[in-house]
PDB file of N, CA and C in Angstrom:
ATOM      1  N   UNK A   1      14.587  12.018  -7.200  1.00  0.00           N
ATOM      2  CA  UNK A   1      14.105  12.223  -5.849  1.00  0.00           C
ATOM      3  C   UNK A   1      12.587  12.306  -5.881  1.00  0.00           C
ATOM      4  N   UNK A   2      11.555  11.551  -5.084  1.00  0.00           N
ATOM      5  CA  UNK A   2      10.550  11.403  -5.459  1.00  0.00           C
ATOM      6  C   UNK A   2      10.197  12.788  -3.771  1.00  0.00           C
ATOM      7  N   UNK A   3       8.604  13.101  -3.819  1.00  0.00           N
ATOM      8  CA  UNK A   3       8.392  13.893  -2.577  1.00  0.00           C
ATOM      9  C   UNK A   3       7.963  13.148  -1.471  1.00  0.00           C
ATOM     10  N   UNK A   4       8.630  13.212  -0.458  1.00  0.00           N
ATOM     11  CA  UNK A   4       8.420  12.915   0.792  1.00  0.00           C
ATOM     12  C   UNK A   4       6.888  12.446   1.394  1.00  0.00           C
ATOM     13  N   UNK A   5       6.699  11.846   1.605  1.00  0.00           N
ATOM     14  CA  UNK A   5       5.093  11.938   2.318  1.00  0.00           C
ATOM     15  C   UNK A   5       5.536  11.983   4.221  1.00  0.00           C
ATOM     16  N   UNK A   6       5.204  13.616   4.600  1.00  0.00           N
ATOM     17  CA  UNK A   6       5.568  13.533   5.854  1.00  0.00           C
ATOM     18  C   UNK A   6       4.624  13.010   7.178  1.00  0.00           C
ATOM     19  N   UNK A   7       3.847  12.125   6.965  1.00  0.00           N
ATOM     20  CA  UNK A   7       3.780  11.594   7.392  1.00  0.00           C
ATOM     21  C   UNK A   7       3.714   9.766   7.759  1.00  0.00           C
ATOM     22  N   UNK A   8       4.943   9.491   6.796  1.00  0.00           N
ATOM     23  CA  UNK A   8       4.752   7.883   6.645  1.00  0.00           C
ATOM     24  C   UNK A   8       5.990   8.035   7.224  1.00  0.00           C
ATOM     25  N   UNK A   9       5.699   6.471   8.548  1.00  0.00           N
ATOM     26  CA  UNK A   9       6.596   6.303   8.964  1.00  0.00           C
ATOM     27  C   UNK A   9       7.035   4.684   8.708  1.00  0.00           C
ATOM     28  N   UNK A  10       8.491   4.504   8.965  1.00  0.00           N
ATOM     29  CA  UNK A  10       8.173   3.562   9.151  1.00  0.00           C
ATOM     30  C   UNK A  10       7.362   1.929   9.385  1.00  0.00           C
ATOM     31  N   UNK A  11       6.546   2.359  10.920  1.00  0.00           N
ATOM     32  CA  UNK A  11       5.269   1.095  10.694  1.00  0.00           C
ATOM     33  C   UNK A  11       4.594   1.232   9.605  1.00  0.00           C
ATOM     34  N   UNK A  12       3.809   2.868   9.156  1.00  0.00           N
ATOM     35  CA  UNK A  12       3.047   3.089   8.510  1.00  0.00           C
ATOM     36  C   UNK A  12       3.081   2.457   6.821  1.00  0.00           C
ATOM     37  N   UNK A  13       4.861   2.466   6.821  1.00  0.00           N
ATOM     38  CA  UNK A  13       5.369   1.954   5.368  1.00  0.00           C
ATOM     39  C   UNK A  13       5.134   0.275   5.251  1.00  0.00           C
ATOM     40  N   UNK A  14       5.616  -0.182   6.646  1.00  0.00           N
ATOM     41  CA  UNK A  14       5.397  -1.790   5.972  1.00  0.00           C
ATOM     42  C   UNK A  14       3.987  -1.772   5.977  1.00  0.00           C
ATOM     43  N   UNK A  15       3.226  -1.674   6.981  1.00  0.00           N
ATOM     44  CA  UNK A  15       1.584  -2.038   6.961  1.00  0.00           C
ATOM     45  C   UNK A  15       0.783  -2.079   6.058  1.00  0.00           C
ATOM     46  N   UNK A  16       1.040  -0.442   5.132  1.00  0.00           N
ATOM     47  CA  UNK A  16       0.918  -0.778   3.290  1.00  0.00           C
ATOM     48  C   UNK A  16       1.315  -1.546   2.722  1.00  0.00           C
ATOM     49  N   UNK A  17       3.213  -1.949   2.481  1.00  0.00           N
ATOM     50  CA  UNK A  17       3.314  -2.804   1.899  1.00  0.00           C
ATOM     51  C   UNK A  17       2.200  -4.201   2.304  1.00  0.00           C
ATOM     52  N   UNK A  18       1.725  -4.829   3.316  1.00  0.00           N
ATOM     53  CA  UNK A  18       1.348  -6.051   3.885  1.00  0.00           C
ATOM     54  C   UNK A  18       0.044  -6.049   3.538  1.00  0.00           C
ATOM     55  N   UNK A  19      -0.997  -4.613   3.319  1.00  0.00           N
ATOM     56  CA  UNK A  19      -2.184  -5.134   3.112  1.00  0.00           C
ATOM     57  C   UNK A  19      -2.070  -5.277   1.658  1.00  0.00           C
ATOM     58  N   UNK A  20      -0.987  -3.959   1.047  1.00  0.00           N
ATOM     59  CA  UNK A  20      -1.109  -4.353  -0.441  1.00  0.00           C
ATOM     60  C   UNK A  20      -0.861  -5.856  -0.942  1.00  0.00           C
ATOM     61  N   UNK A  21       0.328  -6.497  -0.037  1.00  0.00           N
ATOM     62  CA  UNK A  21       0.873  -7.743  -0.463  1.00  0.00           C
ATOM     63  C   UNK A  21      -0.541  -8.991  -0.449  1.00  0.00           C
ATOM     64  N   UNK A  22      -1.505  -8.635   1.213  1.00  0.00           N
ATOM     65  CA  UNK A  22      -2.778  -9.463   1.088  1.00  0.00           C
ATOM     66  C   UNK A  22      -3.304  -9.290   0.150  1.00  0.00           C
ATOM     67  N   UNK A  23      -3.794  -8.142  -0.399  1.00  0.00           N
ATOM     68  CA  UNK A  23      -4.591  -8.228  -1.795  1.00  0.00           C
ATOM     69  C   UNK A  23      -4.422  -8.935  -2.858  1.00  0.00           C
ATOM     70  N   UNK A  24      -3.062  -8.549  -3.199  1.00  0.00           N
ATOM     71  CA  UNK A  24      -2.411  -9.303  -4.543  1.00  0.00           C
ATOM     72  C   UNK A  24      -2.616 -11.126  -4.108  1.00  0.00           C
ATOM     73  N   UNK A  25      -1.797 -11.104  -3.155  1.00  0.00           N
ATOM     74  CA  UNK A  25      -1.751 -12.776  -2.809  1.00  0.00           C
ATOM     75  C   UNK A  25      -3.446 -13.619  -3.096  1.00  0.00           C
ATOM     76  N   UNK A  26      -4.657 -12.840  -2.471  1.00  0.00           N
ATOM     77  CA  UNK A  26      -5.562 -13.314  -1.894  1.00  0.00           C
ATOM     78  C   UNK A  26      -6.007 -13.112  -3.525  1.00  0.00           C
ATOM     79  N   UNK A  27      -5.950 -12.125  -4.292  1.00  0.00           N
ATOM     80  CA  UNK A  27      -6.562 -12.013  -5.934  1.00  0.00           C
ATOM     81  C   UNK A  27      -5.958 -13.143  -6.664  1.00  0.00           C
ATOM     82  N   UNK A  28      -4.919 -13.321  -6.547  1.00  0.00           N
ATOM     83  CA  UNK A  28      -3.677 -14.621  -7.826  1.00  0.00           C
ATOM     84  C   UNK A  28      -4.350 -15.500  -6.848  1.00  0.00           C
ATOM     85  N   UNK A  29      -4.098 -16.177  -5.919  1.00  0.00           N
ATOM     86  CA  UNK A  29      -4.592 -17.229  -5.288  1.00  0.00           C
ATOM     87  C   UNK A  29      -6.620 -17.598  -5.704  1.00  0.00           C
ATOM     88  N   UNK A  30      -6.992 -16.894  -5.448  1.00  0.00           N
ATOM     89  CA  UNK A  30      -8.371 -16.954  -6.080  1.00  0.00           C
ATOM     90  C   UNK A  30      -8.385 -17.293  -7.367  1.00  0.00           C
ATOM     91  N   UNK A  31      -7.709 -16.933  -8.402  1.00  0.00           N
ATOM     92  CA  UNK A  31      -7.391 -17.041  -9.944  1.00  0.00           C
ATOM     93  C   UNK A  31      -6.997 -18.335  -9.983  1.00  0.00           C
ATOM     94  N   UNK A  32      -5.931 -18.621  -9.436  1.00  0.00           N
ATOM     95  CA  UNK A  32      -5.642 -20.340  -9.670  1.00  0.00           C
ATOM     96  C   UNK A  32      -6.602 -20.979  -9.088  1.00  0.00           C
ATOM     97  N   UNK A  33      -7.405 -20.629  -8.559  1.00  0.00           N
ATOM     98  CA  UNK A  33      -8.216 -21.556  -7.752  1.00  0.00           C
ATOM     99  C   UNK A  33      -9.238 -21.935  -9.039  1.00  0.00           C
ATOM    100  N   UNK A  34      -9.637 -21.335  -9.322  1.00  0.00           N
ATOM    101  CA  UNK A  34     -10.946 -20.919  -9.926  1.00  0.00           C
ATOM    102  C   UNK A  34     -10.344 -21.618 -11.632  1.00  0.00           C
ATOM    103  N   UNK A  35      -8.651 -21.321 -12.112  1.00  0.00           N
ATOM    104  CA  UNK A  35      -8.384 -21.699 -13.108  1.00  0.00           C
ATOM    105  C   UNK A  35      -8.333 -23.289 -12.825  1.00  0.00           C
ATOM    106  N   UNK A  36      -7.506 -23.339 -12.299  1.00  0.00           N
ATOM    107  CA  UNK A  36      -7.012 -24.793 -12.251  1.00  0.00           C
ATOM    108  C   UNK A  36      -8.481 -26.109 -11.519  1.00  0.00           C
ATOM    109  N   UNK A  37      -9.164 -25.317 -10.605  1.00  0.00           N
ATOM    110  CA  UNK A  37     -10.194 -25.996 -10.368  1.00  0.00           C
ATOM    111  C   UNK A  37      -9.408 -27.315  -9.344  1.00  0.00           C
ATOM    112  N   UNK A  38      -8.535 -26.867  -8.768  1.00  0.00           N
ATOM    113  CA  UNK A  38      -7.763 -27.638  -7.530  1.00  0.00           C
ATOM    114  C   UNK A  38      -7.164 -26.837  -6.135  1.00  0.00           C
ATOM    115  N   UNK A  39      -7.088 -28.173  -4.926  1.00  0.00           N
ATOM    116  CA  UNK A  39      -6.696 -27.774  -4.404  1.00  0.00           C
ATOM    117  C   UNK A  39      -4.840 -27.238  -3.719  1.00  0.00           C
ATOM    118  N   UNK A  40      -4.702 -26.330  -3.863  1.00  0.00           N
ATOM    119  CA  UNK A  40      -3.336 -26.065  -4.231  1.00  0.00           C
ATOM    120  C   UNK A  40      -2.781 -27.151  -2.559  1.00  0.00           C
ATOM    121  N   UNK A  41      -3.274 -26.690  -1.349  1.00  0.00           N
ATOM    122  CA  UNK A  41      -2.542 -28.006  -0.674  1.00  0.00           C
ATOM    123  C   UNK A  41      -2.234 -29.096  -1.066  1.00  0.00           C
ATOM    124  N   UNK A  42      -2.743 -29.454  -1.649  1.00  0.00           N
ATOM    125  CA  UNK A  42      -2.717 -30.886  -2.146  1.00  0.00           C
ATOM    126  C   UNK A  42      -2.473 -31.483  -3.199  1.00  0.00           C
ATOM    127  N   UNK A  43      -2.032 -30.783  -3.783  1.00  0.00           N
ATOM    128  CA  UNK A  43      -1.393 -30.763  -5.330  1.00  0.00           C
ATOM    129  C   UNK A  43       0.512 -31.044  -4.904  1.00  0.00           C
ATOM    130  N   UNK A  44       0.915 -31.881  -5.539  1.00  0.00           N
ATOM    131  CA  UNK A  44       2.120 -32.742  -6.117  1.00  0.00           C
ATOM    132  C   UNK A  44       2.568 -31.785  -6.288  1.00  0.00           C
ATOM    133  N   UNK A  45       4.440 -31.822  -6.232  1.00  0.00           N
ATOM    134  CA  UNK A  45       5.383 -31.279  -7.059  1.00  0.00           C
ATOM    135  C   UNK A  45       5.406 -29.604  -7.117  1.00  0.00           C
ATOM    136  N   UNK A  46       5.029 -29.310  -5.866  1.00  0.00           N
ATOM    137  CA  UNK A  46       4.774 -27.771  -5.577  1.00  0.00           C
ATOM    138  C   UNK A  46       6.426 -27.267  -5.713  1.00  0.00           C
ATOM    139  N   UNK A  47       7.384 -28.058  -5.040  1.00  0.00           N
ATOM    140  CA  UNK A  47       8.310 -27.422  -5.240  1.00  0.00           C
ATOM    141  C   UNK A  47       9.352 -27.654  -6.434  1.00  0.00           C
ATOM    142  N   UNK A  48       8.667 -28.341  -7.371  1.00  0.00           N
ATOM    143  CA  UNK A  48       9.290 -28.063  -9.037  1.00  0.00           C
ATOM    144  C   UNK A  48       8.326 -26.696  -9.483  1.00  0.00           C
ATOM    145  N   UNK A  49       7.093 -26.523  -8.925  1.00  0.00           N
ATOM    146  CA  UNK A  49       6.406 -25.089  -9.439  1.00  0.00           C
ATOM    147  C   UNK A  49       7.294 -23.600  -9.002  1.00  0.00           C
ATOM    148  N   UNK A  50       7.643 -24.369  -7.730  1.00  0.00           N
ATOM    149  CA  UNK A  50       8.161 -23.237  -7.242  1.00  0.00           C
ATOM    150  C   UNK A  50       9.311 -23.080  -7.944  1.00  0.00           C
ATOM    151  N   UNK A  51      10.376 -23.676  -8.141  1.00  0.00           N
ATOM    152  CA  UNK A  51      11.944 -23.607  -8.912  1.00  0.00           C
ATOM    153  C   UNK A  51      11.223 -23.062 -10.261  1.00  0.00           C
ATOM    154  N   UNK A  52       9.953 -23.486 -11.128  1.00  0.00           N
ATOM    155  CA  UNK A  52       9.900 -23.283 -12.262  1.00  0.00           C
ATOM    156  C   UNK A  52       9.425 -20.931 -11.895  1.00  0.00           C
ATOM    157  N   UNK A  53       8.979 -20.892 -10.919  1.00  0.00           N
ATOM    158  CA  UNK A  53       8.060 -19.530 -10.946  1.00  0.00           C
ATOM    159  C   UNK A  53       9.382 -18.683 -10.531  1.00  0.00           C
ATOM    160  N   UNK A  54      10.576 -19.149  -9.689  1.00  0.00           N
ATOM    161  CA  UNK A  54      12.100 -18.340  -9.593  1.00  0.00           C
ATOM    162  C   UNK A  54      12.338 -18.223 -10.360  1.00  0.00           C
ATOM    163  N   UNK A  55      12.640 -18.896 -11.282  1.00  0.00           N
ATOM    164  CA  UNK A  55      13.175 -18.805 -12.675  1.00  0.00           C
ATOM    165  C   UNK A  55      12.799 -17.811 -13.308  1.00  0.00           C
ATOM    166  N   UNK A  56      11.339 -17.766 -13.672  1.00  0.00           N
ATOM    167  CA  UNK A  56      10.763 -16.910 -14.560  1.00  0.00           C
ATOM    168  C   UNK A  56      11.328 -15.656 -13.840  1.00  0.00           C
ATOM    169  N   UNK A  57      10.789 -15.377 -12.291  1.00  0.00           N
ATOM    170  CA  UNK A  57      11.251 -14.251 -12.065  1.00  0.00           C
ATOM    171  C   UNK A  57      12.105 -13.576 -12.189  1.00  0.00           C
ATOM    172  N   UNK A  58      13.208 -14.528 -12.142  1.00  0.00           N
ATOM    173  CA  UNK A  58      14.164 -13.725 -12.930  1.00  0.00           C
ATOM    174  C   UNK A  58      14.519 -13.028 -13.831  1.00  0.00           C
ATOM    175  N   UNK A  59      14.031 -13.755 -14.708  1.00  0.00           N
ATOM    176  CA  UNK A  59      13.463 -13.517 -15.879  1.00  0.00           C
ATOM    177  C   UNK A  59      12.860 -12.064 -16.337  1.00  0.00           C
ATOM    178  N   UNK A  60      11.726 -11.854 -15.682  1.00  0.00           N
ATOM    179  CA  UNK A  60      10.965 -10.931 -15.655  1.00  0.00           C
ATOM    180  C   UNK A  60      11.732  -9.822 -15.027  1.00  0.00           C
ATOM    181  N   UNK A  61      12.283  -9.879 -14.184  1.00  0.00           N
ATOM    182  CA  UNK A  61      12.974  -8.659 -13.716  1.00  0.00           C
ATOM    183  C   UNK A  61      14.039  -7.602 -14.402  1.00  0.00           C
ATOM    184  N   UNK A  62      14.651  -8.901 -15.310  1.00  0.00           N
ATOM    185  CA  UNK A  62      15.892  -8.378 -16.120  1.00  0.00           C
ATOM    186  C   UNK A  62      15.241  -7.830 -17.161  1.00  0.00           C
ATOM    187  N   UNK A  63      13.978  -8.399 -17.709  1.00  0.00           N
ATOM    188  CA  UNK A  63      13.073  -7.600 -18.564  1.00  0.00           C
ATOM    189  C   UNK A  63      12.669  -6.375 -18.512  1.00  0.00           C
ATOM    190  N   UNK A  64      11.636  -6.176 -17.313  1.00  0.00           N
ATOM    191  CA  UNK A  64      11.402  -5.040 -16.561  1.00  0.00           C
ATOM    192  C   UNK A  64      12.313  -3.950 -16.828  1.00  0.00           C
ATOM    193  N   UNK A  65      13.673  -4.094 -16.279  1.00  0.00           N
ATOM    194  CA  UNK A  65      14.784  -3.716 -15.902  1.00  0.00           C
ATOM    195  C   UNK A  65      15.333  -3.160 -17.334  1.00  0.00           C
ATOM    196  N   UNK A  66      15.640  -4.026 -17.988  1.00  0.00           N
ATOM    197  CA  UNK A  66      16.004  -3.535 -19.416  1.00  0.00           C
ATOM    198  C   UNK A  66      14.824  -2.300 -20.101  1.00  0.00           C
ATOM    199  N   UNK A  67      13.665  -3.077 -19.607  1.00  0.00           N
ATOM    200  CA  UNK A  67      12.523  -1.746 -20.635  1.00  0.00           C
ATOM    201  C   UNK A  67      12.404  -0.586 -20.147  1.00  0.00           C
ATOM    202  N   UNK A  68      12.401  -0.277 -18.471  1.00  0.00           N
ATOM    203  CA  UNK A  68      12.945   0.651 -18.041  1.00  0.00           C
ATOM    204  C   UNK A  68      13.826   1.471 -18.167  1.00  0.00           C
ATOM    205  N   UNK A  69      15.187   0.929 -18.307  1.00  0.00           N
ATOM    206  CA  UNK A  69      16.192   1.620 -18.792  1.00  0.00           C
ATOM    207  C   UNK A  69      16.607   2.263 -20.209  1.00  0.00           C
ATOM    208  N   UNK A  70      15.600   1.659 -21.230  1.00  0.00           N
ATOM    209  CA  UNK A  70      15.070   1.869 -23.016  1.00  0.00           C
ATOM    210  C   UNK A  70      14.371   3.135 -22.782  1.00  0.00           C
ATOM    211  N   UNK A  71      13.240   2.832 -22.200  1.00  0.00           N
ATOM    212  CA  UNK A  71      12.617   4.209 -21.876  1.00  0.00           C
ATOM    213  C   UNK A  71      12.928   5.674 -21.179  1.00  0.00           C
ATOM    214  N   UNK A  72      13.464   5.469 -19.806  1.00  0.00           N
ATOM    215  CA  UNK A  72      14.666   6.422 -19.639  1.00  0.00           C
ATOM    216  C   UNK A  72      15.496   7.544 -20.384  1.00  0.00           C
ATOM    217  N   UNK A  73      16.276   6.423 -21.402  1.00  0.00           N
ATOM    218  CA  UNK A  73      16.930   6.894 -22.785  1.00  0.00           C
ATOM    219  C   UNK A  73      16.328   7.517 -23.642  1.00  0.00           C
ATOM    220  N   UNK A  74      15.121   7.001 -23.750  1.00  0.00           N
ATOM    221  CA  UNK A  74      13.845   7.354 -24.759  1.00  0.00           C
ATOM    222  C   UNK A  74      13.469   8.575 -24.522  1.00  0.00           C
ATOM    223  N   UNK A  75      13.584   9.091 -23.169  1.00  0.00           N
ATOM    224  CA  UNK A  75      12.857  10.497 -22.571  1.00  0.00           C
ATOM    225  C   UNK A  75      11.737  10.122 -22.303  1.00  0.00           C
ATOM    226  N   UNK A  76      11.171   8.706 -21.991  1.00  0.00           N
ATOM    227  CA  UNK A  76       9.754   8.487 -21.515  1.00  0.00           C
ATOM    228  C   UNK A  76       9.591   9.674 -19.760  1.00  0.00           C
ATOM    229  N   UNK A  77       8.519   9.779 -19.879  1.00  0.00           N
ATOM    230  CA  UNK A  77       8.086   9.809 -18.609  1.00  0.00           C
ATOM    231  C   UNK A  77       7.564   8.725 -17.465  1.00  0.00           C
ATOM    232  N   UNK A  78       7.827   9.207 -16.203  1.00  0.00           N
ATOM    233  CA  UNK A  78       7.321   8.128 -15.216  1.00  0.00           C
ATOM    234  C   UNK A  78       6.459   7.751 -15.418  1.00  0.00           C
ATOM    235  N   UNK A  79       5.382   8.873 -15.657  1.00  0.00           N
ATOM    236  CA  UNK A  79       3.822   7.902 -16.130  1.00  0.00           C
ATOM    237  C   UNK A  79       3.770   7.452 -17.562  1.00  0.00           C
ATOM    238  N   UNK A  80       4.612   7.020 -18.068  1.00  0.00           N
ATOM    239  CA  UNK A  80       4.536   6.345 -19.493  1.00  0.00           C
ATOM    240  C   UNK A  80       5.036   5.186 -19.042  1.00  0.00           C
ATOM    241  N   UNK A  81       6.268   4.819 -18.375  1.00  0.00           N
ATOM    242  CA  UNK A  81       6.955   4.052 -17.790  1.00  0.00           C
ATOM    243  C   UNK A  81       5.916   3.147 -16.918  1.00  0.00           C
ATOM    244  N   UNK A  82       5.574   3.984 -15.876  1.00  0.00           N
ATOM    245  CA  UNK A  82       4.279   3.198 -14.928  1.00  0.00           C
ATOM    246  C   UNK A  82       3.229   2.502 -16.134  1.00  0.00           C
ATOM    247  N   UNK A  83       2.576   2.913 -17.044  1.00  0.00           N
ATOM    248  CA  UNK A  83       1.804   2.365 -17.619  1.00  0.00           C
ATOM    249  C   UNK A  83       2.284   1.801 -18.711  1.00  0.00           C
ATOM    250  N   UNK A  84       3.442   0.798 -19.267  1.00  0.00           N
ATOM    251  CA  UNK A  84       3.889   0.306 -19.819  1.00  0.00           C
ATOM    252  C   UNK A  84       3.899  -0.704 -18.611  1.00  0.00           C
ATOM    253  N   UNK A  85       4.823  -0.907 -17.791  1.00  0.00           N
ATOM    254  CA  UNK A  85       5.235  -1.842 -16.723  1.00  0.00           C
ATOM    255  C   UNK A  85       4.456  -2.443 -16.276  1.00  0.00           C
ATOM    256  N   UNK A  86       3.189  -1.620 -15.741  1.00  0.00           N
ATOM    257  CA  UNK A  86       2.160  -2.369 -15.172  1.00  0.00           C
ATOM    258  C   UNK A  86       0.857  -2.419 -16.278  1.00  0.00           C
ATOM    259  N   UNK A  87       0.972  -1.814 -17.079  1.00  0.00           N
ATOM    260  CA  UNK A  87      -0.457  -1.992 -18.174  1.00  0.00           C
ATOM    261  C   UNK A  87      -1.467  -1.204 -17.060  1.00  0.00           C
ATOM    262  N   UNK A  88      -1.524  -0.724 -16.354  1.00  0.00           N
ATOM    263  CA  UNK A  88      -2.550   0.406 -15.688  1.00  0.00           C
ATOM    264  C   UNK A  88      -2.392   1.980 -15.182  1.00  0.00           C
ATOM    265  N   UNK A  89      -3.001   2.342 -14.726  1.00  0.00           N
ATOM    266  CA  UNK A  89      -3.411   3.760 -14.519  1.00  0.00           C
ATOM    267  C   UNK A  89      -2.466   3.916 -13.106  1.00  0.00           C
ATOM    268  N   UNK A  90      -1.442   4.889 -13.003  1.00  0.00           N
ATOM    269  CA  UNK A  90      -0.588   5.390 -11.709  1.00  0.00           C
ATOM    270  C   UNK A  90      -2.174   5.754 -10.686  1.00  0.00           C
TER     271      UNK A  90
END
């Protein structure tokens, strides 16, 4: 049971999720830009990238998922857990 924050509601919950989601999107999107040195409109075969990036996700989740549940067992703590998963600071 994690603690309540009494005052998040609802709107208040997605609106975080959405600016957090702009950030991330607008940071990875900048990164390919800058890696690949193209324009992603206009780039071929977006949707074999896309089938290839589901995949992985999957992937990654069952990973996640498994190391989570190692650690758990382990007696890790959340913040050992958080900074394994994400490689940063809670």
């Amino acid at each position: 049971m994690i603690t309540p924050d009494t005052h998040e509601t609802p709107e208040t919950h997605v609106e975080k999720i959405i600016l957090w989601l702009a950030r991330k999107i607008r940071t990875k999107y900048q990164k390919g830009q800058q890696e690949n040195q193209t324009k992603l409109w206009m780039v071929p075969g977006v949707l074999s990238s896309l089938e290839e990036e589901v995949l992985d996700l999957n992937c990654y989740h069952k990973t996640a998922k498994d190391q989570f549940r190692q650690m758990a067992k382990d007696g890790r703590t959340a913040k050992e857990a958080f900074q394994f998963l994400y490689q940063e600071e809670p």
